[in-house]
N, C-alpha and C. Protein backbone atom coordinates (compact mmCIF):
# COMPACT_ATOMS: atom_id res chain seq x y z
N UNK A 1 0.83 -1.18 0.00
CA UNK A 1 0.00 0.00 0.00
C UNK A 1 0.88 1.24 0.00
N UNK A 2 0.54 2.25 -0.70
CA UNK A 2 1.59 3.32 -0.91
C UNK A 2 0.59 4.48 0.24
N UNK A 3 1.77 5.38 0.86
CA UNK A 3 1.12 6.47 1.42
C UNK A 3 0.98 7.57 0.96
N UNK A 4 0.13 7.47 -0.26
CA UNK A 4 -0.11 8.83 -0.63
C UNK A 4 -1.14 9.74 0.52
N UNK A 5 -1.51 10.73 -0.01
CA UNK A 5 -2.18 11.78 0.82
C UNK A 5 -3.39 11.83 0.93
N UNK A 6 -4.16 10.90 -0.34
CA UNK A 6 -5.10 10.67 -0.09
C UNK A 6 -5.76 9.28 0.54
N UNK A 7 -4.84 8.51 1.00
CA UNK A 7 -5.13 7.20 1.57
C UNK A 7 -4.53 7.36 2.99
N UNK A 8 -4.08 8.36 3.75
CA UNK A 8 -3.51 8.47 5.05
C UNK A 8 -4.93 9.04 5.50
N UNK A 9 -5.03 8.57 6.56
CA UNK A 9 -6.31 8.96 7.89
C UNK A 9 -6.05 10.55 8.24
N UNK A 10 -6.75 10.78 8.72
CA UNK A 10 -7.08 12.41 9.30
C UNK A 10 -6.17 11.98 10.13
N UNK A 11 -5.84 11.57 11.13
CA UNK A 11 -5.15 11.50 12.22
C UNK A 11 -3.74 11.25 11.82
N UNK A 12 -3.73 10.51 10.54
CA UNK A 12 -2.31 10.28 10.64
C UNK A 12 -1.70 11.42 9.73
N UNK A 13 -2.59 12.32 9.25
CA UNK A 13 -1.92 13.87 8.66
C UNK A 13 -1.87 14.55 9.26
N UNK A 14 -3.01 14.45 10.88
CA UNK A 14 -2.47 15.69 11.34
C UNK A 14 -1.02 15.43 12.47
N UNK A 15 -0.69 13.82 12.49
CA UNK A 15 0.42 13.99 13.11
C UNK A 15 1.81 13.90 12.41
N UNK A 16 1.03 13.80 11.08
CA UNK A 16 2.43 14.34 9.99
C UNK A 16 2.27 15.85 10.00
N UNK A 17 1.29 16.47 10.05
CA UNK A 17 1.45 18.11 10.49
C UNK A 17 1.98 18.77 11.41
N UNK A 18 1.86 17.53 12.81
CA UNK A 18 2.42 17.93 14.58
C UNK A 18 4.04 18.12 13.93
N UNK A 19 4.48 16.81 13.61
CA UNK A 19 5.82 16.37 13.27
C UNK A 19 6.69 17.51 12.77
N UNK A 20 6.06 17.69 11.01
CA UNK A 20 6.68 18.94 10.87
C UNK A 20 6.61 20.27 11.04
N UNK A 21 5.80 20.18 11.98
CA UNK A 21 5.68 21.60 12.91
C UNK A 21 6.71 22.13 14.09
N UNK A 22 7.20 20.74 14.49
CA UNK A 22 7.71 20.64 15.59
C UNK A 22 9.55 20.35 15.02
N UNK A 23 9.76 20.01 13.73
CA UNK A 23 10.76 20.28 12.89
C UNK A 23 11.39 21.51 12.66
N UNK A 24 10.17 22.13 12.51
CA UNK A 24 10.62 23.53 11.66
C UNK A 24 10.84 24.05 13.01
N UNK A 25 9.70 24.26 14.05
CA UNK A 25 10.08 24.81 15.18
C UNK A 25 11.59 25.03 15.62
N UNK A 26 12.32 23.69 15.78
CA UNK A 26 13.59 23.12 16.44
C UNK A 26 14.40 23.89 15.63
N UNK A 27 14.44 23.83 14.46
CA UNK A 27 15.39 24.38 13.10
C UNK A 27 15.36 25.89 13.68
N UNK A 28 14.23 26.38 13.55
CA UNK A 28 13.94 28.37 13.75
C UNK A 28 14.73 28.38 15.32
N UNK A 29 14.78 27.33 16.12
CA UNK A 29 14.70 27.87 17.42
C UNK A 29 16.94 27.54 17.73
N UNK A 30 16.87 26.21 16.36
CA UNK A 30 19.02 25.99 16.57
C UNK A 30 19.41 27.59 15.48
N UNK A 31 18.62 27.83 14.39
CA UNK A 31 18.81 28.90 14.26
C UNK A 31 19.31 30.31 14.44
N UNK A 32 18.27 30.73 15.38
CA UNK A 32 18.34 32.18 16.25
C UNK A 32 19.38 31.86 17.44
N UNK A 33 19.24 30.57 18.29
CA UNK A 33 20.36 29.96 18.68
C UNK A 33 21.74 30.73 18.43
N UNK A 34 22.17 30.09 16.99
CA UNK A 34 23.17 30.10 16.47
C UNK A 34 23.70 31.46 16.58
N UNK A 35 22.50 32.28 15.66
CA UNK A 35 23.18 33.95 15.70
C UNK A 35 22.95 34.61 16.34
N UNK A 36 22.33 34.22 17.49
CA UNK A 36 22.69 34.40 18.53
C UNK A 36 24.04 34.51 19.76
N UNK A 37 24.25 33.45 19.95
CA UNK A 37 25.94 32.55 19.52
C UNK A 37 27.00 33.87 19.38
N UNK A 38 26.95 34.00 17.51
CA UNK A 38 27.21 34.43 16.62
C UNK A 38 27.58 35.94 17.09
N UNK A 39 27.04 36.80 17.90
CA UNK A 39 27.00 38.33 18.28
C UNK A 39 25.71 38.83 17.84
N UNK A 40 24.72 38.49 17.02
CA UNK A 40 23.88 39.33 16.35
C UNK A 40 22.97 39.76 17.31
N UNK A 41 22.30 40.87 17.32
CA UNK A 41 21.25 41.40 18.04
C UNK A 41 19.86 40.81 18.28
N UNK A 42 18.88 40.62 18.99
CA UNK A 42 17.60 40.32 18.73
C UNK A 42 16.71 41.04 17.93
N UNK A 43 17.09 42.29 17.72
CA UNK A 43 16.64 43.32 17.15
C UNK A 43 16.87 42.81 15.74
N UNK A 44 18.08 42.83 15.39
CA UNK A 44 18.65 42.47 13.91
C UNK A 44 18.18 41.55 13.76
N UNK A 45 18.09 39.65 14.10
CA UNK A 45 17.95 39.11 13.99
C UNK A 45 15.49 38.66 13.75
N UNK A 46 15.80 40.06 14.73
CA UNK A 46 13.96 40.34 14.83
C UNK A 46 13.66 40.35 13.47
N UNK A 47 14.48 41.83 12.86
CA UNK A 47 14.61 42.22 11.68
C UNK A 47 14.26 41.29 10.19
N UNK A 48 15.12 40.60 10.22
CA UNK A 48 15.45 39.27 9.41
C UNK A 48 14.30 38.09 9.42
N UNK A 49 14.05 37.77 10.63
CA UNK A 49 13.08 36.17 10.58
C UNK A 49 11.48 37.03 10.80
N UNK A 50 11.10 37.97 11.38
CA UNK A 50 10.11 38.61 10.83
C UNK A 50 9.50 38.08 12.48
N UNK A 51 10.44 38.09 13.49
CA UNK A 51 9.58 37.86 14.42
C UNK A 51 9.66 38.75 15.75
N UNK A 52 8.96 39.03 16.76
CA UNK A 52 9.24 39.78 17.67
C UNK A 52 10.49 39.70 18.55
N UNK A 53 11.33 40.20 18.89
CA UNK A 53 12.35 40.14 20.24
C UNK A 53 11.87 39.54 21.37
N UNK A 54 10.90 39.68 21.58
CA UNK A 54 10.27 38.81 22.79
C UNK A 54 10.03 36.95 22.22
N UNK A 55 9.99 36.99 21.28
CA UNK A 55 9.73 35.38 20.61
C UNK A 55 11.08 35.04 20.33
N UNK A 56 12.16 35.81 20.17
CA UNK A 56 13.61 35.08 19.93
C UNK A 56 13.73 35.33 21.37
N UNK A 57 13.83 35.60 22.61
CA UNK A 57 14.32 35.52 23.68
C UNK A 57 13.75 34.36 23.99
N UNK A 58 12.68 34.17 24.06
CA UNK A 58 11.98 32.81 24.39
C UNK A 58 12.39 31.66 23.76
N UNK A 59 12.66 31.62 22.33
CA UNK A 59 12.96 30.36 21.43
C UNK A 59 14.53 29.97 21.92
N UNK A 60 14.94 31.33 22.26
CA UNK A 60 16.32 31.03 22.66
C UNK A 60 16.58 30.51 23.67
N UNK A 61 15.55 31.17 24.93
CA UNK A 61 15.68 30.36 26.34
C UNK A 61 15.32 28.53 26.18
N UNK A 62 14.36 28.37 25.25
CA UNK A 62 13.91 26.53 25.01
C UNK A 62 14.94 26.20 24.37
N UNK A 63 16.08 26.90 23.52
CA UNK A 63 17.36 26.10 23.01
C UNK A 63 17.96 25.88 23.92
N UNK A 64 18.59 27.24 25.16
CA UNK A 64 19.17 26.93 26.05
C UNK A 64 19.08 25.26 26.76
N UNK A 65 17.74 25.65 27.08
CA UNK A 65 17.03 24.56 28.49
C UNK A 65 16.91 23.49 27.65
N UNK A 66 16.67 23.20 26.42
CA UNK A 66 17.10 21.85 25.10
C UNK A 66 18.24 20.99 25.71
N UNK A 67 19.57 21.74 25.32
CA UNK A 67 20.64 21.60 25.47
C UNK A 67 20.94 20.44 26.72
N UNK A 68 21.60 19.60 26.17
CA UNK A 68 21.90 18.52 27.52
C UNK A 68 23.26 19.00 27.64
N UNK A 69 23.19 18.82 28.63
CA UNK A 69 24.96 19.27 29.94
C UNK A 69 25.27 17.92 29.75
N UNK A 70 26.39 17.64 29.74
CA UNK A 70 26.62 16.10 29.64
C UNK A 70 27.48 16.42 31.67
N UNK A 71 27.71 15.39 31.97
CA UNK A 71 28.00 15.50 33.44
C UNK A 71 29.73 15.78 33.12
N UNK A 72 29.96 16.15 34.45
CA UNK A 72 31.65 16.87 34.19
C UNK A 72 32.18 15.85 34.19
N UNK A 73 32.35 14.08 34.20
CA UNK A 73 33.11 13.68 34.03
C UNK A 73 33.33 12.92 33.33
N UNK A 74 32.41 12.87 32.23
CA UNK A 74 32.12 12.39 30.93
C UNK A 74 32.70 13.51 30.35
N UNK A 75 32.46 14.72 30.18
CA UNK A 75 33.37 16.11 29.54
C UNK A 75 34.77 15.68 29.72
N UNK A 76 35.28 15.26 30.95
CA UNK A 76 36.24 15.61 31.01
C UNK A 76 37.30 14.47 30.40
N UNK A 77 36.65 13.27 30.52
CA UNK A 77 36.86 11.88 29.58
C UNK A 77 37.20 12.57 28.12
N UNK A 78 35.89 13.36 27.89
CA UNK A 78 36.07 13.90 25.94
C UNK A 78 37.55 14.64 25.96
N UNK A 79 37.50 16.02 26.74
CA UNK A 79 38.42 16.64 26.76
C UNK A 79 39.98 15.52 26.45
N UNK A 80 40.25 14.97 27.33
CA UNK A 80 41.44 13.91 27.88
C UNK A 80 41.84 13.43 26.42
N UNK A 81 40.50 12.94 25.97
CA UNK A 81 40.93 12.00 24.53
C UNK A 81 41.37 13.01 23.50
N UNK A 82 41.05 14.19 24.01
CA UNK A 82 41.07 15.28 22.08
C UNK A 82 42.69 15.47 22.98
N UNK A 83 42.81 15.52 24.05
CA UNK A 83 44.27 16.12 24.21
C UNK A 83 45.29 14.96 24.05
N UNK A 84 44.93 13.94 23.79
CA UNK A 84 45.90 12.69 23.76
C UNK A 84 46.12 12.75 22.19
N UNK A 85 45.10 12.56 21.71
CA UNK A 85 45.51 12.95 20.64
C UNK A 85 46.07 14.05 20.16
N UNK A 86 45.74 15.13 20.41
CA UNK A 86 46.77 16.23 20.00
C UNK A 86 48.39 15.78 20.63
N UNK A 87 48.51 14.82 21.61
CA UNK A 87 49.65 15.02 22.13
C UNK A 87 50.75 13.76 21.05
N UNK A 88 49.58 12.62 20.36
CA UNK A 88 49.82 12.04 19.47
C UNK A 88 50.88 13.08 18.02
N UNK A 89 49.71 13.89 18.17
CA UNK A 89 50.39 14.26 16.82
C UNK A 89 51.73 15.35 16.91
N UNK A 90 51.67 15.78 17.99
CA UNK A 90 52.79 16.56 18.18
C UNK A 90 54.00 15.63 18.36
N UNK A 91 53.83 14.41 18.97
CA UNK A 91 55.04 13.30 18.98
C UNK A 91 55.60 13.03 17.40
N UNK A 92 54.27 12.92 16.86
CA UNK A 92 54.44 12.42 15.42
C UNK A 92 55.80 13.51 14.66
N UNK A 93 54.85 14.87 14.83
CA UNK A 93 55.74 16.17 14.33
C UNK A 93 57.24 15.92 15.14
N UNK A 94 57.63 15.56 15.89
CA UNK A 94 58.63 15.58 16.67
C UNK A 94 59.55 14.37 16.00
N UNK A 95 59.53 13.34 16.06
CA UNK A 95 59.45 12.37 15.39
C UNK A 95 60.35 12.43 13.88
N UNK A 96 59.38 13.49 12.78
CA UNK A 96 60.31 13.67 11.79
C UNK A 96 60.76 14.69 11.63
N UNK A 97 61.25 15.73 12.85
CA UNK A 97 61.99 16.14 13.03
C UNK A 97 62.02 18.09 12.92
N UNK A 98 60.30 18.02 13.68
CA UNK A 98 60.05 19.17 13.38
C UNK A 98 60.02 20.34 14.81
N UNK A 99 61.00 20.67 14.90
CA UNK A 99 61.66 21.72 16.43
C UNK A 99 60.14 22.36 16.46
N UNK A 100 59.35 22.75 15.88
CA UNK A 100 58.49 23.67 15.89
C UNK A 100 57.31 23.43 16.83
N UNK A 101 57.29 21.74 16.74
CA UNK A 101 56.17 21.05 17.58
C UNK A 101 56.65 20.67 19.09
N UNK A 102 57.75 21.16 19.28
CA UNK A 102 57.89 20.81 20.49
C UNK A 102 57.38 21.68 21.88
N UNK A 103 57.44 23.04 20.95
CA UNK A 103 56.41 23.83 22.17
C UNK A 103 54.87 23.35 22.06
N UNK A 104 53.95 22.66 21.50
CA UNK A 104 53.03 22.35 21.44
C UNK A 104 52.86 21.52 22.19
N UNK A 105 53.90 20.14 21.84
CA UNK A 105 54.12 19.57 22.99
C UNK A 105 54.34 19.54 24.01
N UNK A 106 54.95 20.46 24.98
CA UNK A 106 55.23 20.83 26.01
C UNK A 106 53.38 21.30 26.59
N UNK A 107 52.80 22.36 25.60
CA UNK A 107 51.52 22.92 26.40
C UNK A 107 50.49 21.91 26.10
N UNK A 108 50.40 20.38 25.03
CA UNK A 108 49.58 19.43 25.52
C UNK A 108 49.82 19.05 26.89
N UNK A 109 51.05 18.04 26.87
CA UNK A 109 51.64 17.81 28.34
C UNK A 109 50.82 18.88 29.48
N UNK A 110 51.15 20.01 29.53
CA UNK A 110 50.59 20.81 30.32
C UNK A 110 48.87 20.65 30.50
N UNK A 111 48.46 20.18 29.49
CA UNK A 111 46.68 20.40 29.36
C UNK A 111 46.20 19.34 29.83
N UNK A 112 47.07 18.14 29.79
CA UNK A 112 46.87 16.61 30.08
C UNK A 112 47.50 16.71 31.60
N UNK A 113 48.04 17.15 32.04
CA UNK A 113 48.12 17.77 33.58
C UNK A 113 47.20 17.94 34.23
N UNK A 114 46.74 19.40 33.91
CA UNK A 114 45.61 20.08 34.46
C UNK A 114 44.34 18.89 34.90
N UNK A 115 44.61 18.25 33.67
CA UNK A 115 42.62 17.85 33.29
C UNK A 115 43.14 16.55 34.48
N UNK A 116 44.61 15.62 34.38
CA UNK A 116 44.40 14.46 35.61
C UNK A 116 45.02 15.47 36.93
N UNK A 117 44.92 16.59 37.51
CA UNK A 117 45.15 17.17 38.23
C UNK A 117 46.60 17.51 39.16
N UNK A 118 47.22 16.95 38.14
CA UNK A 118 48.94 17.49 38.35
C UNK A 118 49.12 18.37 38.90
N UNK A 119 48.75 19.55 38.53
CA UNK A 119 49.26 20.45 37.70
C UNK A 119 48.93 21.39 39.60
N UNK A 120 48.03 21.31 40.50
CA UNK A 120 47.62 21.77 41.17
C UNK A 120 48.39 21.20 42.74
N UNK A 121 48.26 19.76 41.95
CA UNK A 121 48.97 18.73 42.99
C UNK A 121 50.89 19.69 43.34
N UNK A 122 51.03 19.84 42.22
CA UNK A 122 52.48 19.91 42.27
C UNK A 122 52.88 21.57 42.30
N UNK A 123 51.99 22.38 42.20
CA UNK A 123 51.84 23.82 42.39
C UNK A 123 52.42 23.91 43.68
N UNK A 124 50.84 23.62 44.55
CA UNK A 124 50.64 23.87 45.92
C UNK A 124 51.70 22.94 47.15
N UNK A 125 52.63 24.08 47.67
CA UNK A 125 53.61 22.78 48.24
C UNK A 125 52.97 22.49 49.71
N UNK A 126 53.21 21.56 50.51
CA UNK A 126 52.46 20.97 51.06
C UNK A 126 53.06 21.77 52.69
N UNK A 127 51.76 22.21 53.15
CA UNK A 127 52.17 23.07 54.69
C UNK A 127 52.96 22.28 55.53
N UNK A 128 54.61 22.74 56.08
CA UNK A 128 54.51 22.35 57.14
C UNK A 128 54.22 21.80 58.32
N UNK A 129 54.08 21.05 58.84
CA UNK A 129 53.51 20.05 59.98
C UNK A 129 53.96 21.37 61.24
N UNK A 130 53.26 21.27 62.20
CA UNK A 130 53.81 22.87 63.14
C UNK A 130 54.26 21.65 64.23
N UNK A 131 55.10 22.48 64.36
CA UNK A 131 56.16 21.05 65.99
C UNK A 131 54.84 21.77 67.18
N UNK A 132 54.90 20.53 67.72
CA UNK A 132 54.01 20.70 69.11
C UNK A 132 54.97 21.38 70.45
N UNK A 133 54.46 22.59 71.10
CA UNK A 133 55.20 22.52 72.22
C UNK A 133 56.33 23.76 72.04
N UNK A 134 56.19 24.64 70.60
CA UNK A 134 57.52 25.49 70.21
C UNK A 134 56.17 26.48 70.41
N UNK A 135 56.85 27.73 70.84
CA UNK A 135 55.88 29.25 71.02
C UNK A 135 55.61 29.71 69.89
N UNK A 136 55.19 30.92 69.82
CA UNK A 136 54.34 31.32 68.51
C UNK A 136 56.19 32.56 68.48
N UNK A 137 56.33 32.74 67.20
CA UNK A 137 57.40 33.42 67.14
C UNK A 137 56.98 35.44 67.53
N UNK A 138 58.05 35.86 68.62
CA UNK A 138 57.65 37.09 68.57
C UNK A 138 57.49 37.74 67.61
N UNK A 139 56.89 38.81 68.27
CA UNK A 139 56.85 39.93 67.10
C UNK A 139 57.77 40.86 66.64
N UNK A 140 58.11 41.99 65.56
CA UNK A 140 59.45 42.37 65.64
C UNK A 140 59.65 43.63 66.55
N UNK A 141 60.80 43.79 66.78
CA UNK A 141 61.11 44.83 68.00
C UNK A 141 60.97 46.55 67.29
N UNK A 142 60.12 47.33 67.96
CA UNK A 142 60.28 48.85 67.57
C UNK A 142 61.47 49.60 68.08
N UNK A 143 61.76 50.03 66.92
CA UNK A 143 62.75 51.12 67.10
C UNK A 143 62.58 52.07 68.04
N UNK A 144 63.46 51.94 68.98
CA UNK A 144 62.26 53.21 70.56
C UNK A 144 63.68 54.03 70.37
N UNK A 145 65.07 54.45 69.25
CA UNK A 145 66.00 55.68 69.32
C UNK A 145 65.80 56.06 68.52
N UNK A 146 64.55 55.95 68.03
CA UNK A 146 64.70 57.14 66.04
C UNK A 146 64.63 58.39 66.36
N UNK A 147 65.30 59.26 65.58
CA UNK A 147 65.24 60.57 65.87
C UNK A 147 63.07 60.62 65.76
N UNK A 148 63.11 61.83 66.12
CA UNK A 148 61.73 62.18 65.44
C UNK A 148 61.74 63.28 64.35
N UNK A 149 60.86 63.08 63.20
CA UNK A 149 60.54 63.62 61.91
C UNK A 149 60.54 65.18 62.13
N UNK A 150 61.61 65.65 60.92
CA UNK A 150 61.74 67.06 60.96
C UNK A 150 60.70 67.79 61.23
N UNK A 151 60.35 68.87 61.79
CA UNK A 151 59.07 69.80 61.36
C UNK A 151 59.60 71.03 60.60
N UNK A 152 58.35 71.48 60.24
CA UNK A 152 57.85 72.01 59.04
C UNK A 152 59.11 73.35 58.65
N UNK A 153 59.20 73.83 59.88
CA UNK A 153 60.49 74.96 59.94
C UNK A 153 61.60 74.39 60.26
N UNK A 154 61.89 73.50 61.02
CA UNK A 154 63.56 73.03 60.77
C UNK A 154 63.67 72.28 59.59
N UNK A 155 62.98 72.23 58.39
CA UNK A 155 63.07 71.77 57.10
C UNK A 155 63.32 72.82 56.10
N UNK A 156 63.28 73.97 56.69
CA UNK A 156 63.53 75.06 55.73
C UNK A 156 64.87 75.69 55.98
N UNK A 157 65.83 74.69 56.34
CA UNK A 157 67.07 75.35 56.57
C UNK A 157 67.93 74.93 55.12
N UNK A 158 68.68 76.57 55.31
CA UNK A 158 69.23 76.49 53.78
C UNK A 158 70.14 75.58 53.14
N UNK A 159 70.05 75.27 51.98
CA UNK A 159 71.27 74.40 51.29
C UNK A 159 72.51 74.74 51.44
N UNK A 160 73.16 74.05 50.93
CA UNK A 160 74.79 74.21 50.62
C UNK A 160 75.13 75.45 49.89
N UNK A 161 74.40 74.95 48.48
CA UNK A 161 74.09 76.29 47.75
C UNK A 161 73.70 78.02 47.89
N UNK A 162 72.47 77.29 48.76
CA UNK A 162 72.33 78.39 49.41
C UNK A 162 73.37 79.89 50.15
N UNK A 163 73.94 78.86 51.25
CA UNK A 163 74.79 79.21 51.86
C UNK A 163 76.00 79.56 51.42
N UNK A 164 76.64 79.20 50.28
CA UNK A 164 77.51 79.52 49.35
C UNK A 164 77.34 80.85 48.86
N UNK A 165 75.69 81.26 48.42
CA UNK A 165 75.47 82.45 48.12
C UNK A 165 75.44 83.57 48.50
N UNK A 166 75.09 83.45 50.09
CA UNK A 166 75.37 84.80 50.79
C UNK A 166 76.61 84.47 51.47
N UNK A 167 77.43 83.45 51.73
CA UNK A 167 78.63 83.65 52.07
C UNK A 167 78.86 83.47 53.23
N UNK A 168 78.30 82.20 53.40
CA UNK A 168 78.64 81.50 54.97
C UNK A 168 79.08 80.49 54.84
């Protein structure tokens, strides 16, 4: 039996109607998404798809809330593998003999750190253990012979120069 349009049930056109309603929807809504994304304005973008700013804020908030978070340590699994491989290919470059990849290599290494937590481990050096039973160290001693700070008129006594000039 073929499904043409005139042998499909009312019901089963109008949920070929739901379907691509709910198509196009998704498309308009990864869309505005996108140039969104992108920098473009709601305004501009209002401009363009012929729809209100208040209907792209909204389509945009259901892309947002769409969007699955994958959990951080499944991310961080993805991350690990794209950096192994990058660290693959910088060996490779190294390999036939290309000086250029070796700083690359060095800041994979570094990225493949971070992500198995090296990098924090080996930062932070590890506090002192405090001996039991030793005092807290004094404080430092004030200077109790400093002269005290010129004032305002014994600062106005003349230079060298000065004194050179009238001849003392």
């Amino acid at each position: 039996m073929s499904d043409t349009p005139e042998r499909l049930s009312k019901r089963r056109r109008q949920l070929e109607s739901t379907r691509a309603q709910r198509l196009a929807t998704a498309e308009r809504r990864r869309t505005v998404f996108e140039l969104v994304v992108s920098g473009h304005s709601y305004e501009a973008i209002a401009r363009e798809t012929g729809l209100s700013p208040a209907a792209l804020r909204r389509d945009v908030g259901k892309a947002i809330a769409a969007r699955a978070i994958e959990a951080p340590e499944r991310y961080i699994h993805l991350q690990v593998a794209r950096v192994e491989k990058a660290l693959l290919a910088a060996d490779a470059a190294i390999e036939r003999g290309d000086v250029r990849a070796v700083s690359q290599y060095l800041k994979t290494i570094a990225a493949l750190d971070r992500y198995h937590g090296l990098a924090v481990a080996l930062s932070l050096p590890e506090p002192a253990p405090a001996a039991p039973g030793l005092p807290a160290p004094a404080a430092p001693l004030a200077l109790t012979h400093a002269t005290p700070p010129l004032a305002a008129d014994e600062a106005a006594e003349p230079t060298f120069a000065e004194r050179a000039q009238n001849g003392a």
